[in-house]
Protein backbone atom coordinates (compact mmCIF):
# COMPACT_ATOMS: atom_id res chain seq x y z
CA UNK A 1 16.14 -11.90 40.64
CA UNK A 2 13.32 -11.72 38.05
CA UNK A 3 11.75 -14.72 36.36
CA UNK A 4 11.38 -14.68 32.63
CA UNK A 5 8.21 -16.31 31.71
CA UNK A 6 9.39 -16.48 27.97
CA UNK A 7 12.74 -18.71 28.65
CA UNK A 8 13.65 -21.67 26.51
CA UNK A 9 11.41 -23.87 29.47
CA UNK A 10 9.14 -24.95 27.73
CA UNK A 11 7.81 -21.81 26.13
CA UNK A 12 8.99 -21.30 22.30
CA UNK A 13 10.41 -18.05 20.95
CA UNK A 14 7.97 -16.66 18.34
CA UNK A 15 10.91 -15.13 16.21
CA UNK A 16 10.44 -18.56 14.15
CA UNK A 17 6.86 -18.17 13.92
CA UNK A 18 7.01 -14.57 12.52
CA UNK A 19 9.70 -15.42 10.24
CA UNK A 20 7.75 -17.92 8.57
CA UNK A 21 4.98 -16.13 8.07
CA UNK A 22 6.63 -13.22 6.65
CA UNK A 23 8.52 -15.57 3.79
CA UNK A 24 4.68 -16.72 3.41
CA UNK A 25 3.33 -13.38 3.02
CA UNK A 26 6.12 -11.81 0.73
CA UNK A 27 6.10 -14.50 -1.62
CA UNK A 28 3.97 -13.22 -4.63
CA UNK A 29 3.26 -15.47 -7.65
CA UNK A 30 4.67 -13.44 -11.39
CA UNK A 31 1.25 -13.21 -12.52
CA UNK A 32 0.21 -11.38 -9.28
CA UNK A 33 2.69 -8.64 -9.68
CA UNK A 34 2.07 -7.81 -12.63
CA UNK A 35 -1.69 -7.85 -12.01
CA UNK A 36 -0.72 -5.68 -9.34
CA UNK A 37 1.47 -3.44 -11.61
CA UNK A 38 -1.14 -2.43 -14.01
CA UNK A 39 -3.75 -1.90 -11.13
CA UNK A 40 -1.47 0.61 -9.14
CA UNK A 41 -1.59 2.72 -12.51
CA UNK A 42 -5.81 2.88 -12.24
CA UNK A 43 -5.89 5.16 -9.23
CA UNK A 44 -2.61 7.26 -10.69
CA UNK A 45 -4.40 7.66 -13.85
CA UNK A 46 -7.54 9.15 -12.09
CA UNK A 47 -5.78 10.94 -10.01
CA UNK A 48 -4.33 12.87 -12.97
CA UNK A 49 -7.65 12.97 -14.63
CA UNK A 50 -9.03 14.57 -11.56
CA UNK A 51 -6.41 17.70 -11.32
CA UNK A 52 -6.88 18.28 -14.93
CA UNK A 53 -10.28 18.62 -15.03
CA UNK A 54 -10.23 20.67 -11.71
CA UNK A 55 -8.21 23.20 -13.56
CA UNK A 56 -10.25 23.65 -16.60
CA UNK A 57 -13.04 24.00 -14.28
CA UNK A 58 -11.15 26.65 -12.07
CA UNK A 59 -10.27 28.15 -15.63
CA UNK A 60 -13.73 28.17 -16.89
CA UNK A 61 -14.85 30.00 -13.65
CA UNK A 62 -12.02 32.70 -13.60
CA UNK A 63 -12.64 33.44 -17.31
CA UNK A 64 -16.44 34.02 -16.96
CA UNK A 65 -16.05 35.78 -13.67
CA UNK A 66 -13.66 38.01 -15.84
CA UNK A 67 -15.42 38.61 -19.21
C-alpha cells in the first residue's frame, strides 16, 4: 500500500491557500475597473488607426503603380 505524503498528518491541503489568494487577486477596487476600462480602448483604438492607414498606404501604392 502506498503512503500519501500529503494526508491530513500534519501536512495542510493547499486548496485553502489558493482559494484565498484568488478572492485576493479578483477583488478589484471601482475606480480600478474603470481605469482599466478606458485603457483597454488605447490599444483597440491604435489598432484601428493602424489598418486604416495601412490601407490608404496600400491604396496610394496601387494607384501610382497604376497611373
Amino acid at each position: 500500500m502506498a503512503h500519501n505524503p500529503q494526508g491530513p498528518q500534519g501536512n495542510p491541503d493547499p486548496a485553502g491557500s489558493t482559494q484565498m489568494f484568488r478572492a485576493f487577486v479578483d477583488e478589484t477596487p471601482q475606480g480600478r475597473q474603470q481605469t482599466a476600462a478606458a485603457a483597454s480602448s488605447g490599444p483597440r483604438i491604435g489598432l484601428i488607426v493602424g489598418i486604416v492607414l495601412a490601407i490608404v498606404v496600400v491604396a496610394g501604392v496601387a494607384w501610382l503603380a497604376l497611373k
